[in-house]
Protein backbone atom coordinates (compact mmCIF):
# COMPACT_ATOMS: atom_id res chain seq x y z
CA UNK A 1 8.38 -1.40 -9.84
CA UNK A 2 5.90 -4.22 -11.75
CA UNK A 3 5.16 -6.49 -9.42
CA UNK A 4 4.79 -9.88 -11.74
CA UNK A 5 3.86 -12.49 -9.00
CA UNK A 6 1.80 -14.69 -11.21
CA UNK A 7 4.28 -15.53 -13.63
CA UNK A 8 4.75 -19.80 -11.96
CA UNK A 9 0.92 -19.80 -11.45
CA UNK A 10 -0.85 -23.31 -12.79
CA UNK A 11 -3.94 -23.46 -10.67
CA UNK A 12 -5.91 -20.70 -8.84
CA UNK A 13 -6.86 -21.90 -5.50
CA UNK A 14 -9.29 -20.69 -2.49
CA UNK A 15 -7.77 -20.03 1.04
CA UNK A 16 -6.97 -23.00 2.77
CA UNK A 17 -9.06 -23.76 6.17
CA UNK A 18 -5.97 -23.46 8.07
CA UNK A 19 -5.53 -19.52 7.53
CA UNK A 20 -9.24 -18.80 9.39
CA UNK A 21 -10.37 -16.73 6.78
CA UNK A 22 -13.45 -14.89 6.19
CA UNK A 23 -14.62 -14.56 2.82
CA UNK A 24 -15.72 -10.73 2.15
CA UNK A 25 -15.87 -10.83 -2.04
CA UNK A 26 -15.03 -6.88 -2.74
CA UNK A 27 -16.00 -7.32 -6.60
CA UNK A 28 -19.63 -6.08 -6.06
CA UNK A 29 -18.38 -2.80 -4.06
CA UNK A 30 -16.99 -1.70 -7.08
CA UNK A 31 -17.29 1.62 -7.45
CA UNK A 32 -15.64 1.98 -11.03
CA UNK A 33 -13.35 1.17 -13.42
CA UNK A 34 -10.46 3.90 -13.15
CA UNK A 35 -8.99 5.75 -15.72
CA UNK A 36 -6.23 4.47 -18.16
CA UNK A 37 -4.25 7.10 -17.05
CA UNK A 38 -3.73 5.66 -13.38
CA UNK A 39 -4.16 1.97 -14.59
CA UNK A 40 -1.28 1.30 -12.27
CA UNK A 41 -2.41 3.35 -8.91
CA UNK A 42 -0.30 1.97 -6.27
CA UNK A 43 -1.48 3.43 -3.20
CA UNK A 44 -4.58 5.69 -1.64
CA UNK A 45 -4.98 8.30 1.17
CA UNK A 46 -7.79 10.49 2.41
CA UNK A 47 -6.71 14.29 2.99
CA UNK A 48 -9.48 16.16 4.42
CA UNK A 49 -12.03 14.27 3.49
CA UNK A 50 -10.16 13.97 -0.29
CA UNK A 51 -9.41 10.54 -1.83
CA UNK A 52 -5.84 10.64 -3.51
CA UNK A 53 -3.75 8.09 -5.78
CA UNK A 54 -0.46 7.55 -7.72
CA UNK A 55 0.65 5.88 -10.20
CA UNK A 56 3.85 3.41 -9.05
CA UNK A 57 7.57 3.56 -10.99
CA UNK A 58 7.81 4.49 -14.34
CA UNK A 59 5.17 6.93 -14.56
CA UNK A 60 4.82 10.71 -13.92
CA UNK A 61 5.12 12.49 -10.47
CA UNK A 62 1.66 13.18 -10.44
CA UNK A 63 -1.14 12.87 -7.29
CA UNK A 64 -4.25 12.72 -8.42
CA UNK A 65 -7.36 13.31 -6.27
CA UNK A 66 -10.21 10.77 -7.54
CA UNK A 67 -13.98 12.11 -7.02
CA UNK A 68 -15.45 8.77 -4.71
CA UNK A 69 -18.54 8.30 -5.64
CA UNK A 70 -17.30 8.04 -9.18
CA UNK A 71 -14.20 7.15 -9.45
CA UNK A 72 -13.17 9.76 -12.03
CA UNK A 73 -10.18 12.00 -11.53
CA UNK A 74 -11.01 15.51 -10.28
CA UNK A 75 -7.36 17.04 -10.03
CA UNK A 76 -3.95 16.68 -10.79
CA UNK A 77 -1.07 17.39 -8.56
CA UNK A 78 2.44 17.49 -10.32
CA UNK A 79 5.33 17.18 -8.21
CA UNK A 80 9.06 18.74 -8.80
CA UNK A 81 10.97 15.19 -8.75
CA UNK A 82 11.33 11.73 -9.80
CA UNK A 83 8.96 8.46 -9.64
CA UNK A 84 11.56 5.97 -9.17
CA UNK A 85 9.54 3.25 -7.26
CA UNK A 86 6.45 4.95 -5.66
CA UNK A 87 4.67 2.53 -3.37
CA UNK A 88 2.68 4.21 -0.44
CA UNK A 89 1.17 7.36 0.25
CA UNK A 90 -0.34 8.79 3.48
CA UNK A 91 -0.30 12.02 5.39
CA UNK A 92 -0.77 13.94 8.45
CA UNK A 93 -2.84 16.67 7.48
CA UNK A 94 -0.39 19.44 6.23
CA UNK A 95 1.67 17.39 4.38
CA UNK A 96 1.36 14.15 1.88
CA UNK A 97 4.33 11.39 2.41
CA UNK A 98 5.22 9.43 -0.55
CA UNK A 99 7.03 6.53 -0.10
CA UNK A 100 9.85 6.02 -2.92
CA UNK A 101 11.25 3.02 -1.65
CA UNK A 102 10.10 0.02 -3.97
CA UNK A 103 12.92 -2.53 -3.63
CA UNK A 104 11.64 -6.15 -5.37
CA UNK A 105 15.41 -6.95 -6.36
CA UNK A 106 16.52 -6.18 -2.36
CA UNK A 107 19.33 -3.75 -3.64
CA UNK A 108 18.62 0.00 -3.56
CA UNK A 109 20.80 1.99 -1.26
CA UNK A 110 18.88 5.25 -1.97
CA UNK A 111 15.56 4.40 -0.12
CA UNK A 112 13.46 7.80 0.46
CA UNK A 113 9.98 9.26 1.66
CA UNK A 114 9.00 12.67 0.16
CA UNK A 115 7.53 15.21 1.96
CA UNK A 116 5.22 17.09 0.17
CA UNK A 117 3.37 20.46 1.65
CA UNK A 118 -0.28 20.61 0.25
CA UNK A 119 -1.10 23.33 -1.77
CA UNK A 120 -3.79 22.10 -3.72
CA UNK A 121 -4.09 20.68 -6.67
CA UNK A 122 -3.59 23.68 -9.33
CA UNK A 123 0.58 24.16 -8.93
CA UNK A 124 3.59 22.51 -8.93
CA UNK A 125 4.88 22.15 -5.58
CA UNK A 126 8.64 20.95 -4.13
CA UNK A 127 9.21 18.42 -1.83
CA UNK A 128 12.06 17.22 0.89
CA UNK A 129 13.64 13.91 1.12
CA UNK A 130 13.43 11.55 4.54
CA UNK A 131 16.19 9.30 3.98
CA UNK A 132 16.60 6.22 5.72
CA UNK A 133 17.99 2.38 5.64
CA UNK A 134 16.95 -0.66 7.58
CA UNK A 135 19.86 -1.51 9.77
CA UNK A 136 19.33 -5.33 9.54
CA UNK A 137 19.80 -5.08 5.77
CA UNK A 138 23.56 -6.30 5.63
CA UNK A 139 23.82 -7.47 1.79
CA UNK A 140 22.40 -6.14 -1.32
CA UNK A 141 22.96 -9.06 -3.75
CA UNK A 142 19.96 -9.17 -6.26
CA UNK A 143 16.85 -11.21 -5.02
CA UNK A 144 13.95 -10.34 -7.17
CA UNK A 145 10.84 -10.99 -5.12
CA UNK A 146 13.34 -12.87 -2.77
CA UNK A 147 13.79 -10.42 -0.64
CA UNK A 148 12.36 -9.56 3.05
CA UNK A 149 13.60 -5.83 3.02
CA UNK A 150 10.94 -4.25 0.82
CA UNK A 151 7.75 -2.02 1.01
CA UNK A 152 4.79 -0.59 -0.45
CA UNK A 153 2.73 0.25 2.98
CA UNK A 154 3.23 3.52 5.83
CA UNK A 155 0.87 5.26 7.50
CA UNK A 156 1.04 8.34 9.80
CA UNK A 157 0.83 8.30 13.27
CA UNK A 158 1.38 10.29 16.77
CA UNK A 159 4.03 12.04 14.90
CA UNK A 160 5.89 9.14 13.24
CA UNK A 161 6.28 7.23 9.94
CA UNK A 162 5.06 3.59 10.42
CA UNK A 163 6.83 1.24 7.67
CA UNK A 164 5.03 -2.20 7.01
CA UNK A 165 7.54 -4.03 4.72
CA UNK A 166 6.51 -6.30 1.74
CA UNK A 167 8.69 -9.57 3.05
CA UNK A 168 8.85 -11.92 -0.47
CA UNK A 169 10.53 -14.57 1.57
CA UNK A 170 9.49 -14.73 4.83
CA UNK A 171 5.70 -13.82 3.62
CA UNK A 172 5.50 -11.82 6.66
CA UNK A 173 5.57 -8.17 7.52
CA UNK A 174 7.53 -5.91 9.66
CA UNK A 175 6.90 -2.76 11.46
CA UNK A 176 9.51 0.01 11.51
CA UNK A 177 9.36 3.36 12.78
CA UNK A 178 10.61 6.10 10.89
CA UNK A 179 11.50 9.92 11.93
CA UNK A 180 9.60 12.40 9.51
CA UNK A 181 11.33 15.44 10.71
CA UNK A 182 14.89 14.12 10.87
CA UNK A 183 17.10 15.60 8.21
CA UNK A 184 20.02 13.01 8.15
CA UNK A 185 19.81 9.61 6.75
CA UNK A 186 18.40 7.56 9.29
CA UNK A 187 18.06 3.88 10.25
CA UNK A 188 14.33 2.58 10.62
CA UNK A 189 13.88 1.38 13.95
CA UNK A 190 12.18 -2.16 14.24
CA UNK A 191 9.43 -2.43 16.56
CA UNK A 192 7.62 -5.61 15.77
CA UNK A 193 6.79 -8.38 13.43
CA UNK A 194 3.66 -10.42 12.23
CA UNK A 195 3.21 -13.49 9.84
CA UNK A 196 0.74 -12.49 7.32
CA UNK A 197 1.16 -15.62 4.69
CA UNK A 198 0.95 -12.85 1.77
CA UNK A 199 2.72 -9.67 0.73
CA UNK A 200 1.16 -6.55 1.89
CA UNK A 201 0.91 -3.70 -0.50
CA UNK A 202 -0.64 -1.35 1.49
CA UNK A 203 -2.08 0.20 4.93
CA UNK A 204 -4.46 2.47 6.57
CA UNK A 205 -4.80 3.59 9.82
CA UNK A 206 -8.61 4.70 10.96
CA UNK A 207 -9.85 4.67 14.97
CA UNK A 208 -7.45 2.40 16.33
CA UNK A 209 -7.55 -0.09 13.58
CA UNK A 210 -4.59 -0.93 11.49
CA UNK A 211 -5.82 -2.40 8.10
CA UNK A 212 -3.40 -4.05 5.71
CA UNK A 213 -3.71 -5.50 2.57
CA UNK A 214 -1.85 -7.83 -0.06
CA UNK A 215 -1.82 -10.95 -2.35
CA UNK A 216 -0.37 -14.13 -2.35
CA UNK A 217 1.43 -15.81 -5.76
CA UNK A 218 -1.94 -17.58 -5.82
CA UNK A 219 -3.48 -14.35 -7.21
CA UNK A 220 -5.52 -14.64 -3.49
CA UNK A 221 -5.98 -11.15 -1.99
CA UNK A 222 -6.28 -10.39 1.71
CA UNK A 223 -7.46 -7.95 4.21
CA UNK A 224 -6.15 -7.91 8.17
CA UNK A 225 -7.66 -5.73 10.38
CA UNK A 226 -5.29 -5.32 13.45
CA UNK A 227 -6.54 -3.64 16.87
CA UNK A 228 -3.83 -0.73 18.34
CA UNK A 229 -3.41 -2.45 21.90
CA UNK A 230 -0.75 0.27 22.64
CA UNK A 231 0.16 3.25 21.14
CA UNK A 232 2.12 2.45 18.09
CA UNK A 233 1.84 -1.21 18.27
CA UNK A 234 -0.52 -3.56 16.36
CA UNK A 235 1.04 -7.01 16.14
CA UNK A 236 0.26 -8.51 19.92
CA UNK A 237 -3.82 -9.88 19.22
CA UNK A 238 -4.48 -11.97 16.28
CA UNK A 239 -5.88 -9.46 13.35
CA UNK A 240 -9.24 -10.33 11.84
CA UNK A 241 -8.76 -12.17 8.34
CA UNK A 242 -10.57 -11.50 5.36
CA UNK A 243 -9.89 -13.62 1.63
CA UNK A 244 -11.18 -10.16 -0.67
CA UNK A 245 -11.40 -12.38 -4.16
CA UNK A 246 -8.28 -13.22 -6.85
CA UNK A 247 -6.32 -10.41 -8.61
CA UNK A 248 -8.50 -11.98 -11.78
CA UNK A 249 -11.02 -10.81 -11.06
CA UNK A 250 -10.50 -7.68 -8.62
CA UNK A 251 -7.29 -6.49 -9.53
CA UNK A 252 -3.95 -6.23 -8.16
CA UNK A 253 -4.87 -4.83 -4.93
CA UNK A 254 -2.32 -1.72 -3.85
CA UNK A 255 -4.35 0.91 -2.28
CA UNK A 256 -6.35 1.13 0.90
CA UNK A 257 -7.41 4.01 2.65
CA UNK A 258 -9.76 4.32 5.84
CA UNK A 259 -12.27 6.49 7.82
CA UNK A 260 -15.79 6.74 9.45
CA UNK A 261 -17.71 5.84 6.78
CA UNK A 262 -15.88 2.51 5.60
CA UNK A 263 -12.92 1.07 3.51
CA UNK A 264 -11.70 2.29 0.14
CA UNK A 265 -9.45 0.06 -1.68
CA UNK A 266 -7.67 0.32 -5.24
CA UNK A 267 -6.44 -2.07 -7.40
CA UNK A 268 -4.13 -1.45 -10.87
CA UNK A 269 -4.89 -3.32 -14.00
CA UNK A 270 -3.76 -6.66 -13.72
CA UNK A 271 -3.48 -9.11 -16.56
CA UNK A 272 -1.94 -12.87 -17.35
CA UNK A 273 -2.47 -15.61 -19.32
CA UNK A 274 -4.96 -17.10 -17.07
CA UNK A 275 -7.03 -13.49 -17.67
CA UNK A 276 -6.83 -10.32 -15.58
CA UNK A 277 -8.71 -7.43 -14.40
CA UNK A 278 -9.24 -3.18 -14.99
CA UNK A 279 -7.77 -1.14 -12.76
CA UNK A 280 -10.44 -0.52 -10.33
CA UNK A 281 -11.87 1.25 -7.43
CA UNK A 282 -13.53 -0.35 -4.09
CA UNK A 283 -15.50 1.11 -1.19
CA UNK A 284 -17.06 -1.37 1.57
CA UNK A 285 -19.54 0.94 4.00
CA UNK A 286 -18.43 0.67 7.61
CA UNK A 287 -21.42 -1.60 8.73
CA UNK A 288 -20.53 -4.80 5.88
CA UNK A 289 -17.13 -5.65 7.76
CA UNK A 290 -17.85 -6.66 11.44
């Protein structure tokens, strides 16, 4: 689903001292500019050592892996189903997890995670469904970018789907739990919450780090890097805060995808009438973010 969250913008502003945040500029880790033909990648994931990407609703069932030193797409996965709202991606080794479940308006009923098995990148391939709702979720009246019960962020871990939702209201996210083997419809089970002061758009999970990132209707983009003090749970210790740049001039930041040798981070094309951005792809070596 297009995410238009600059449409009431007047002024572009820098964060405020008040939300202690460092400021890490990504625009000179640019890798590349990415292709037209995933101008609107909305998530990223590394698969044995293998950068991959999406495009969000609207656009063809298609993975593509992306070379990283260049940017440049080296494969094309097509998948047997439907891009309704695509929003996250991650995986667990075997299989990739797409996360259909894009809800700006707050009123899908049919929210779903496909599992896909890899193959590589040279057939089509089928997937299963992982069905579930979020049991708090008792209306579905239409709130475009008013609602607190969407996503675009999951990552894998100790055998579990981890849900971090996209909360347009409360400008917060929350952590759900989600059953990737379970065939029946299921209810995400809510394990904690965390004020984040933007809308998070994606997450990665690397070493016992939890990164997530996301903008604010100020076109400001932001990075928190949370520390696992249990297994499972990332909200209890304050995360380290970085301000990544404006959506001008970066992008509209949706992907981010970690491992030993740093941060990579995507952003779709982005435009408005106060100017815009290329889609684009990031990487920040492990030894710039301390």
């Amino acid at each position: 689903m297009k995410k238009i969250f600059l449409a009431f913008i007047i002024t572009i502003s820098t964060p405020s001292p008040a939300q202690q945040s460092a400021i890490f500029k990504i625009r000179k880790y640019r890798i590349s500019y990415l292709d037209e033909s995933i101008k609107e990648t909305s998530g990223l994931s590394l698969m044995n050592g293998k950068l991959y990407t999406f495009n969000d609703s609207g656009n063809s069932p298609e993975l593509f892996e992306l070379d990283k030193t260049t940017g440049a797409i080296v494969s094309t996965l097509k998948i047997n189903g439907k891009n309704k709202d695509w929003e996250a991606l991650t995986n667990d080794g075997q299989y990739f997890y797409i996360g259909d479940f894009g809800n700006n308006s707050g009123t899908r009923k049919d929210l779903e995670i496909y599992k896909i098995p890899f193959n590589g990148l040279s057939e089509h391939v089928s997937m299963s469904l992982i069905s579930f709702e979020y049991p708090e979720q008792k209306e579905f009246v239409p709130k475009n970018t008013f609602t607190d019960f969407d996503a675009e962020a999951m990552i894998y871990l100790n055998g579990k789907i981890h849900l971090f939702t996209k909360e347009w209201n409360s400008k917060s996210t929350t952590h759900y739990v989600i059953d990737p083997n379970d065939p029946a419809k299921q209810q995400a089970r809510k394990t904690e919450s965390f004020k984040t002061n933007f809308v998070v758009t994606d997450a990665s999970y690397f070493d016992k780090k939890l990164y997530l990132v996301g903008y604010t209707k100020k076109t400001e983009v932001f990075l928190n890097i949370f520390t696992e003090t249990d297994p499972g749970q990332f909200f209890k210790e304050k995360p380290v805060r970085y301000y990544l740049g404006s959506a001008l001039s970066i992008g509209q930041i949706e992907g981010i995808a970690a491992d030993e040798t740093g941060i990579y981070i995507s952003g779709e094309k982005f435009h408005s009438p106060l100017g815009g951005s290329k889609q684009s792809l990031y990487f920040i070596p492990k030894d710039k973010l301390k």
